[in-house]
Protein backbone atom coordinates (compact mmCIF):
# COMPACT_ATOMS: atom_id res chain seq x y z
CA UNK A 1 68.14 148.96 53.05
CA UNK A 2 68.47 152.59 54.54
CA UNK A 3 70.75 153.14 57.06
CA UNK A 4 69.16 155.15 59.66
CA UNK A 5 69.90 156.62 63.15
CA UNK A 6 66.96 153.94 64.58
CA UNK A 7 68.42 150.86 62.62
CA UNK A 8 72.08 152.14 63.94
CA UNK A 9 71.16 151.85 67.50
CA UNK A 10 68.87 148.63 66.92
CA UNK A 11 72.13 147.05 65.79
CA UNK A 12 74.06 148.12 68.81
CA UNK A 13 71.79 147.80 71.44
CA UNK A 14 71.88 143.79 69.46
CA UNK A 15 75.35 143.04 69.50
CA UNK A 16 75.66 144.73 73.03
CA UNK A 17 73.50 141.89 74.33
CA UNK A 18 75.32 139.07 72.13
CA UNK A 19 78.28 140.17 73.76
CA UNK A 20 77.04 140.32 77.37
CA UNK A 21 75.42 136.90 76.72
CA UNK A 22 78.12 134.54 76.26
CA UNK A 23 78.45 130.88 76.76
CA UNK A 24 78.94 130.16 79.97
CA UNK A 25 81.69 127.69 80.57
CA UNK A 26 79.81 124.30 81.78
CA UNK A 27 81.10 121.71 84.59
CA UNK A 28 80.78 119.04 81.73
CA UNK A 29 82.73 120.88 79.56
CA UNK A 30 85.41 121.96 81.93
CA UNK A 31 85.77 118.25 83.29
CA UNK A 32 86.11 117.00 79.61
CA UNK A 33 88.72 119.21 79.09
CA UNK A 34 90.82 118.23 82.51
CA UNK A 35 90.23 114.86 81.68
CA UNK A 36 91.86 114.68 78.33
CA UNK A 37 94.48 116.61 79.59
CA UNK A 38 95.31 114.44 82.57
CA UNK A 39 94.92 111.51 80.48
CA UNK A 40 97.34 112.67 77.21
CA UNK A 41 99.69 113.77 79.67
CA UNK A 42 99.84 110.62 81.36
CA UNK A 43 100.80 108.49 78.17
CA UNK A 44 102.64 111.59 77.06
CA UNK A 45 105.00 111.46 79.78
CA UNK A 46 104.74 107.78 81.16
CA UNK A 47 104.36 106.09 77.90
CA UNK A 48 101.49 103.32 76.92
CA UNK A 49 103.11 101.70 80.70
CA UNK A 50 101.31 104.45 82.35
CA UNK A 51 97.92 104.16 81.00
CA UNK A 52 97.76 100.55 80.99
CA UNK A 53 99.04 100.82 85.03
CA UNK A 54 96.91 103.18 85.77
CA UNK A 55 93.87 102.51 83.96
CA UNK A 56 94.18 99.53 81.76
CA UNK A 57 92.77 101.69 78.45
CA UNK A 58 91.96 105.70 77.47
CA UNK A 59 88.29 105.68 78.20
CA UNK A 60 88.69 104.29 81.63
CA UNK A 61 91.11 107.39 82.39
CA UNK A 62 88.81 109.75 80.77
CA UNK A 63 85.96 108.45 82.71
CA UNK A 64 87.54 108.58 86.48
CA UNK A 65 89.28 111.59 85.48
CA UNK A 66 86.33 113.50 84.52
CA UNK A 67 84.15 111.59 86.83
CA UNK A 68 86.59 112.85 90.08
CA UNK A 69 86.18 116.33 88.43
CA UNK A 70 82.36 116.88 88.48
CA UNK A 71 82.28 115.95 91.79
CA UNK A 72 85.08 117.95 92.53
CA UNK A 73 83.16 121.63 91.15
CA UNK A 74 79.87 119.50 91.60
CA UNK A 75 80.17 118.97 95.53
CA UNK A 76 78.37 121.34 98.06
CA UNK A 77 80.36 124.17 99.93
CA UNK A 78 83.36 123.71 97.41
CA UNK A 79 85.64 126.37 96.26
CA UNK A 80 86.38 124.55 92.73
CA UNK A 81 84.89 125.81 89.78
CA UNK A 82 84.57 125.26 86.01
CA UNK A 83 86.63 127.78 85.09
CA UNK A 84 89.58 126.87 87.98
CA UNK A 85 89.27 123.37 86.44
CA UNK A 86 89.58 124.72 83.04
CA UNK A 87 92.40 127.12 83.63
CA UNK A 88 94.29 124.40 85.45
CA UNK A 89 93.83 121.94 82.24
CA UNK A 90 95.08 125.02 80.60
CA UNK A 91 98.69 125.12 83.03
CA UNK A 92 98.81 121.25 83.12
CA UNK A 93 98.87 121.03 79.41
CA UNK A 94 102.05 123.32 79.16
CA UNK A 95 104.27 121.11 81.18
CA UNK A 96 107.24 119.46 80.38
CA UNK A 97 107.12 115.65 81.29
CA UNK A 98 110.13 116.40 83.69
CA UNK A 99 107.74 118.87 84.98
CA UNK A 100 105.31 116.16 84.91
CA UNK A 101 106.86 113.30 86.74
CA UNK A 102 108.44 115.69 89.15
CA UNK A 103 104.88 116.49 90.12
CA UNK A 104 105.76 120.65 89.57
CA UNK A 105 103.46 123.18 91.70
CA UNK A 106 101.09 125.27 89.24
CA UNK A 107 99.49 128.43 90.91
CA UNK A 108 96.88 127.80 88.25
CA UNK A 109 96.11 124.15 90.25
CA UNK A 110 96.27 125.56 94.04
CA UNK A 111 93.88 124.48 96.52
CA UNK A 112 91.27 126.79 96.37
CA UNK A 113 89.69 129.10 98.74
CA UNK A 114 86.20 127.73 99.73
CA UNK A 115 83.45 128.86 102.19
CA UNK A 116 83.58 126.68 104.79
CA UNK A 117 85.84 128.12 108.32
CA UNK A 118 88.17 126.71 110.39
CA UNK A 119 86.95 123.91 112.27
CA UNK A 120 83.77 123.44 110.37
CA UNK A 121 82.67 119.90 108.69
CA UNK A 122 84.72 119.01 105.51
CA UNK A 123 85.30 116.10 103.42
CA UNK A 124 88.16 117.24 100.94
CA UNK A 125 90.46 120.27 101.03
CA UNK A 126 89.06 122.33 98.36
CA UNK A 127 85.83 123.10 101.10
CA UNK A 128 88.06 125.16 103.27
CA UNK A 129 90.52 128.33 103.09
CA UNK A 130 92.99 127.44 100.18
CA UNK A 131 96.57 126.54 99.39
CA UNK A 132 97.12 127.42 103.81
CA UNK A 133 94.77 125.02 105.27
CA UNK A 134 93.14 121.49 104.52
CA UNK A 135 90.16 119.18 105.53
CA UNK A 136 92.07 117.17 108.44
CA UNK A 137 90.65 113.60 108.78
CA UNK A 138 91.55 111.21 111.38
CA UNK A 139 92.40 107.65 110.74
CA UNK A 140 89.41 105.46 110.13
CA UNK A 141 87.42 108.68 109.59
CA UNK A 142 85.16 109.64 107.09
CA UNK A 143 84.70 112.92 107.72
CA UNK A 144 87.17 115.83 108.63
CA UNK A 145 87.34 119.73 110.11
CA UNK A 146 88.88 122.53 108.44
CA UNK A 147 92.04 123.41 109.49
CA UNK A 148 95.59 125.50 108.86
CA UNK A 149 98.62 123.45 107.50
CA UNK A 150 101.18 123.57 109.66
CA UNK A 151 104.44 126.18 109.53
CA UNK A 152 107.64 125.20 109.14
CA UNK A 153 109.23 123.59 112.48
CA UNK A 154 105.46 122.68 113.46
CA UNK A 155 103.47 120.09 115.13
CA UNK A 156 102.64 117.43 111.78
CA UNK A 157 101.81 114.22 114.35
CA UNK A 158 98.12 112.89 114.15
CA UNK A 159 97.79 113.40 110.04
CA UNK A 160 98.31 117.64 110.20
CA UNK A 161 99.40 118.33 106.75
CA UNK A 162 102.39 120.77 105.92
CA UNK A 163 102.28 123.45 103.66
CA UNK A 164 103.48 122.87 100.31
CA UNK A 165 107.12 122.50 99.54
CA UNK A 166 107.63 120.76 103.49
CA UNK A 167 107.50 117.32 104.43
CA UNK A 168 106.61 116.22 107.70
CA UNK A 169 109.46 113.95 109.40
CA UNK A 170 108.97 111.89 112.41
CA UNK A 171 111.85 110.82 114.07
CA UNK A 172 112.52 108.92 117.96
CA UNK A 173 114.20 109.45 120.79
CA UNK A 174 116.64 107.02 121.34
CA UNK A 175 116.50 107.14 125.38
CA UNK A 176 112.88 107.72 125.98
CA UNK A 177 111.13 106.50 122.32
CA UNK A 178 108.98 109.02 122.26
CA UNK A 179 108.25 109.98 118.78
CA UNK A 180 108.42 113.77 117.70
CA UNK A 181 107.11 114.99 113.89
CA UNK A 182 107.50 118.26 112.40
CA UNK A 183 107.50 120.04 109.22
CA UNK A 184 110.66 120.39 107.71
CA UNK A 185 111.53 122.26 104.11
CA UNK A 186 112.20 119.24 101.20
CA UNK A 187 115.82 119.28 100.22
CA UNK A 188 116.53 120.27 96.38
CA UNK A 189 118.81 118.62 94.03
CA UNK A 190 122.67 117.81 94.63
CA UNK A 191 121.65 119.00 98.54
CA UNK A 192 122.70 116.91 101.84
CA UNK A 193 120.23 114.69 102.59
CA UNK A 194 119.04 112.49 105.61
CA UNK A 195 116.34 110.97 107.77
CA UNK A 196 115.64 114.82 108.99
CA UNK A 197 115.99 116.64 105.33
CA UNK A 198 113.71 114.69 102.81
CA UNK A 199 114.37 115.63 99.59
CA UNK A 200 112.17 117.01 96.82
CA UNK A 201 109.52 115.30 94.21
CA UNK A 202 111.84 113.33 91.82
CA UNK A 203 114.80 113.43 93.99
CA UNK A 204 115.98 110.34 96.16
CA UNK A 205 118.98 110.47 99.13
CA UNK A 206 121.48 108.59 97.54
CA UNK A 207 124.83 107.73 99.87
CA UNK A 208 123.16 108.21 102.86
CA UNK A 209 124.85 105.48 105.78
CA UNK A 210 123.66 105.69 109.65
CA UNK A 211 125.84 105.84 112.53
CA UNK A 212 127.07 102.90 113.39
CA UNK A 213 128.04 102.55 117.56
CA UNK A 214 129.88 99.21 116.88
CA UNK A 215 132.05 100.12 114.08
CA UNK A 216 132.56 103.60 115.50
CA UNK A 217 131.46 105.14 112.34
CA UNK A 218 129.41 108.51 111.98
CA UNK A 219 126.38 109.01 110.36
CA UNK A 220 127.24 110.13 106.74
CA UNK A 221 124.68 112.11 104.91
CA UNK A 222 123.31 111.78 101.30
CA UNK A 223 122.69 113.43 98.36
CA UNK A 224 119.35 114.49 96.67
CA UNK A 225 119.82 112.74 93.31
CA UNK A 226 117.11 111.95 90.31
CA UNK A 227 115.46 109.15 89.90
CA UNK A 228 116.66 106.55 87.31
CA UNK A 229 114.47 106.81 84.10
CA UNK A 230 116.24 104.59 81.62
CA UNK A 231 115.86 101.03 80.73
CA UNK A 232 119.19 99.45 81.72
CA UNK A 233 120.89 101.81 83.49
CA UNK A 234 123.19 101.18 86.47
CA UNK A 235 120.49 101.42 89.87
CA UNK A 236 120.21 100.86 93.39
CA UNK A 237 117.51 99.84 95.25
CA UNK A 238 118.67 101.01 98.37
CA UNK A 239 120.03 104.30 97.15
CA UNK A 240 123.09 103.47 98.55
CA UNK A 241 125.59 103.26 95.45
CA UNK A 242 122.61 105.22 93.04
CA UNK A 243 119.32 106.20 93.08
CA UNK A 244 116.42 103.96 92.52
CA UNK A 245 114.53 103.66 89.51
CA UNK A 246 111.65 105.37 88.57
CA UNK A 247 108.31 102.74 88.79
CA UNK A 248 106.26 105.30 87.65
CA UNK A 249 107.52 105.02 84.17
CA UNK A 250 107.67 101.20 84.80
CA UNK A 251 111.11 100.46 85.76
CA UNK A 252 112.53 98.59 88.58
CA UNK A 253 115.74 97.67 90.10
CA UNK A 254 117.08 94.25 89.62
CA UNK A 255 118.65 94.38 93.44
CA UNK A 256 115.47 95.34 94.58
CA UNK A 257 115.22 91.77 96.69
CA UNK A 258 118.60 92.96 97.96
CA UNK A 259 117.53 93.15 101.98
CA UNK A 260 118.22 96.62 103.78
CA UNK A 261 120.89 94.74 106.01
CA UNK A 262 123.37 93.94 102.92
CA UNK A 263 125.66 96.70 102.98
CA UNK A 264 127.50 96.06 99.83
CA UNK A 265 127.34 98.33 96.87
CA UNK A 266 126.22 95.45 94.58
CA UNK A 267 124.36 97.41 91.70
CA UNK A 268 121.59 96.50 89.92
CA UNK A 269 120.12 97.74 86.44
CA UNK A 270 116.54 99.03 85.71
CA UNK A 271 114.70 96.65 83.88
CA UNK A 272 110.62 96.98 83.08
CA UNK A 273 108.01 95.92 85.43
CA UNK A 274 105.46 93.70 84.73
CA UNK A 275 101.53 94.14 85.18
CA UNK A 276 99.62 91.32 86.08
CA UNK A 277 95.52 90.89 85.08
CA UNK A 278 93.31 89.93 87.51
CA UNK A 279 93.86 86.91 89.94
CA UNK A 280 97.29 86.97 88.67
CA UNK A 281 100.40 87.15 91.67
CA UNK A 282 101.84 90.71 92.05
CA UNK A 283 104.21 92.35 94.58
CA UNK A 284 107.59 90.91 94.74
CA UNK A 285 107.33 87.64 93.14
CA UNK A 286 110.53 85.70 93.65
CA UNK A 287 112.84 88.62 92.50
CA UNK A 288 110.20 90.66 89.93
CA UNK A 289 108.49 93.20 91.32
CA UNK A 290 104.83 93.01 89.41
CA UNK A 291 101.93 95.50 89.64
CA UNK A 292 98.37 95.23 88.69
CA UNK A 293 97.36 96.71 85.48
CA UNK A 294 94.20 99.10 85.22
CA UNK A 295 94.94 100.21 89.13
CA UNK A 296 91.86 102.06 88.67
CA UNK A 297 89.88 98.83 88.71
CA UNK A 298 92.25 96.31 89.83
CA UNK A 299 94.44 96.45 93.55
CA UNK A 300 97.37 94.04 94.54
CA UNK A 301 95.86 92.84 97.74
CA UNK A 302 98.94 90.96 100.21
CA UNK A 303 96.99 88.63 103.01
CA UNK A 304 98.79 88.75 106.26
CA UNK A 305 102.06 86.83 106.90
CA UNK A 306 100.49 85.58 110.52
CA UNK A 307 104.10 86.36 111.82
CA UNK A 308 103.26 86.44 116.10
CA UNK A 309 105.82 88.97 116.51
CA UNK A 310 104.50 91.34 113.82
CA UNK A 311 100.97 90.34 113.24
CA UNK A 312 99.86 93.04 110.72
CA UNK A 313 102.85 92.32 108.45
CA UNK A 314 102.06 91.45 105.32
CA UNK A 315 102.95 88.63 102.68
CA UNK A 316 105.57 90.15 99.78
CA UNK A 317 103.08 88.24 97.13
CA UNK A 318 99.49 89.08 96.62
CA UNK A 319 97.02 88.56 94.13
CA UNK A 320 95.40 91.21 91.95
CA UNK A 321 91.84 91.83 92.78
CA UNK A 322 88.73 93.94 91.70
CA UNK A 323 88.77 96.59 93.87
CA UNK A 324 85.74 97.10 96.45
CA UNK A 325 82.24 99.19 95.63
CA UNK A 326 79.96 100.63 97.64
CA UNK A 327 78.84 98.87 100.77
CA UNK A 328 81.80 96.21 99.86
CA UNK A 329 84.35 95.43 102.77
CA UNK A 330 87.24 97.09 101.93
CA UNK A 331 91.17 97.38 103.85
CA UNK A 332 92.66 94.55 105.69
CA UNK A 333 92.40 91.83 104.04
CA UNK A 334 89.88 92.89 101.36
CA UNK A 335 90.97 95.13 98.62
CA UNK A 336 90.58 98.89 98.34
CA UNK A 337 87.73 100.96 97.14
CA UNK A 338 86.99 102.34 93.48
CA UNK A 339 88.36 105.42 92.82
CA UNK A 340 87.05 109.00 94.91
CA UNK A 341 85.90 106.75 97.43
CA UNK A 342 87.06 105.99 100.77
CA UNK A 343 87.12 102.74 103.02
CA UNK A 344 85.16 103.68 106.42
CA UNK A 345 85.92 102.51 109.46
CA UNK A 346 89.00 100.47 108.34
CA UNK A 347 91.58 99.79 111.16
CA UNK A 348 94.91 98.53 109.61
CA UNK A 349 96.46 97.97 112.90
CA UNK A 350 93.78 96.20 114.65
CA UNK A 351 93.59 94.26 111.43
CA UNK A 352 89.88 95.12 111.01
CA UNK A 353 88.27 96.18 107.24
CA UNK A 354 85.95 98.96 106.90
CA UNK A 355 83.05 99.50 104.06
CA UNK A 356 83.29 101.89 101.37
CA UNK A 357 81.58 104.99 101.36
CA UNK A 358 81.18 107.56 98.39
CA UNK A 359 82.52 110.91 99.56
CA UNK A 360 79.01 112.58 100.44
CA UNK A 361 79.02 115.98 102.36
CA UNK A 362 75.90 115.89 103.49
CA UNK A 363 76.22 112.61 105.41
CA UNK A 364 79.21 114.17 106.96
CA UNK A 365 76.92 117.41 108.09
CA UNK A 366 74.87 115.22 109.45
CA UNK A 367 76.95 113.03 111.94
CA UNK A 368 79.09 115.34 113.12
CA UNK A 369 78.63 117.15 116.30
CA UNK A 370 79.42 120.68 116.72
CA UNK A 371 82.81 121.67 117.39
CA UNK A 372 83.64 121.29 120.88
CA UNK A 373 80.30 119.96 121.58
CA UNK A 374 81.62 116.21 122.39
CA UNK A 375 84.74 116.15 120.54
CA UNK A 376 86.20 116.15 116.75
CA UNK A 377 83.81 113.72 115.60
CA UNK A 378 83.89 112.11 112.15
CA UNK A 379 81.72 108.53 113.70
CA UNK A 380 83.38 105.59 112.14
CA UNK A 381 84.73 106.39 109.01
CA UNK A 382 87.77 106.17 107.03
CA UNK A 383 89.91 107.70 104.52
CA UNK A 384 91.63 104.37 103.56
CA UNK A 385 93.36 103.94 106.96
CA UNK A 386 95.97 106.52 106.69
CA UNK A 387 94.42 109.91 108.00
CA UNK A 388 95.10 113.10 107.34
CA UNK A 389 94.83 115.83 104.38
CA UNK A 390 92.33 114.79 101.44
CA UNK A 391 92.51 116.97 98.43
């Protein structure tokens, strides 16, 4: 075949559009990806314990995981995208497991920015302005506003989230009780530690001893120290002699029934926890401290000890149990919803359970008023009880 000046252009004017027409990158494809990650990192780094905590077996991870992310780039006014999800898969993948279980900060995995403003409707964080703000939910809420995280030395009462790398610490007045919280920077390694200075992901205050008015002793601060991640090594419940052990790994402290009040440095060791199947006991039986496997199906749910002076105090032994689907009573005394879904109108403290709800925007839209036009609104729903920041 000739050549020619006509067939030249012909074949660039065709590989020019091959070029400009590339694959997109698809939410299913993306989500796949994050999945496997999240999932291979997770046995990776917290052994066959992890999975089978977490999720029992690989295909249940893979399926929340991946289900969580399509609604994540899937839901309306959100900032996430195929390719953020992708490029964070990308980040997680190159961790260490210290990394890992130390829960490391990736700029790949920031919040990010999305469309809606301050104070408009939200139901998770990655709807409003990025890594400085987050979707603010009240207890028993379903629903939320955009808003900024709070500065260090800020306000953090009512569920206000810090920004990253603070905590926020509440601490009372001993004359007048009244309760102050504020954002304070986390503490790194081998750093004092105390009620005030929380130390980092990993780390736990080890040594730390309060004031003591009757013994005329001082309060004595700790140190930020590791977690214990090794089967049979020495341990501390309390963190008073040495740190804790790590449960995410599976490991436990044999003093763990030790009670707060016992101030002797009697040690314990770090032996395996064990994961109980469904209507099996879990919690602290006797002196084991047992979780339910497959947490993604199954939730240790503790009745209440119907102690008069403390009436929303609950039993140390439960019994595992399927958790709650849509329209199911969920909190209290039922058990807690399926995954990326969230227990409306729960009250923990008036001891009353709520009904779970699937995290829909537009429901939100539509029941909340304006703001400033009647208040924060949000109805009766929930975020599991506890308030605040939702991813």
């Amino acid at each position: 075949m000739t050549f020619t000046k006509k067939t030249f252009w012909l074949f660039t004017a065709l590989l020019a559009t091959s070029l400009g027409c590339a694959k997109a990158l698809t939410t299913d494809e993306a989500c796949t990806t994050s999945a496997k990650v999240g999932c291979d990192n997770l046995v990776r780094c917290r052994g066959p314990f992890g999975l089978q905590r977490e999720h029992g077996t690989m295909e249940q991870c893979l399926a929340v995981a991946k289900k969580a992310c399509v609604e994540s780039v899937s839901r309306p006014k959100t900032g996430t995208t195929a390719e953020r999800e992708e490029n964070c898969a990308n980040a997680r993948k190159a961790l260490t497991c210290q990394q890992f279980l130390d829960a490391a900060p990736l700029a790949a995995c920031e919040a990010p920015v999305g469309p809606l403003k301050l104070a408009e409707v939200c139901i998770t964080g990655n709807q409003c302005g990025g890594p400085t703000t987050q979707c603010q939910i009240a207890p028993g809420a379903l629903c939320g506003r955009c808003v900024n995280r709070v500065i260090a030395g800020g306000d953090c009462s009512m569920g206000k989230a810090c920004l990253t790398g603070y905590n926020c610490v509440t601490t009372t007045d001993p004359v007048s009780l009244l309760q102050t919280s504020v954002c304070v920077k986390r503490a790194a390694k081998d750093a004092n530690c105390n009620p005030g200075t929380p130390c980092d992901s990993g780390l736990l205050c080890v040594g730390r001893m309060a004031a003591n008015a009757a013994a005329g002793t001082p309060a004595v601060d700790g140190k930020c120290t590791p977690e214990v991640r090794t089967k049979g090594a020495p341990c501390d419940a309390r963190n008073r002699g040495a740190p804790n052990c790590d449960a995410g790994i599976g490991l436990y402290c044999s003093n763990a029934a030790a009670p707060a009040s016992d101030m002797t440095m009697l040690m314990g060791t770090c032996l395996e926890r064990k994961l109980a199947k469904e209507g099996e006991a879990c919690g602290t039986v006797l002196t084991e401290s047992i979780e339910c496997e497959a947490g993604s199906k199954l939730v240790c749910t503790r009745p209440y000890a119907l102690n008069p002076m403390n009436p929303t105090m609950r039993t140390p032994e439960g019994v595992c149990k399927s958790r709650s689907a849509v329209g199911a009573a969920c909190g209290a005394a039922s058990p807690a919803c399926i995954p990326n879904h969230t227990c409306e109108g729960v009250n923990e403290d008036l001891m009353m359970a709520g009904k779970c709800q699937p995290r829909d925007f537009p429901l939100c839209a539509s029941r909340m008023v304006p703001s400033g036009a009647g208040g924060a609104g949000g109805g009766a729903g929930g975020a599991g009880g506890a308030g605040g920041a939702r991813p």
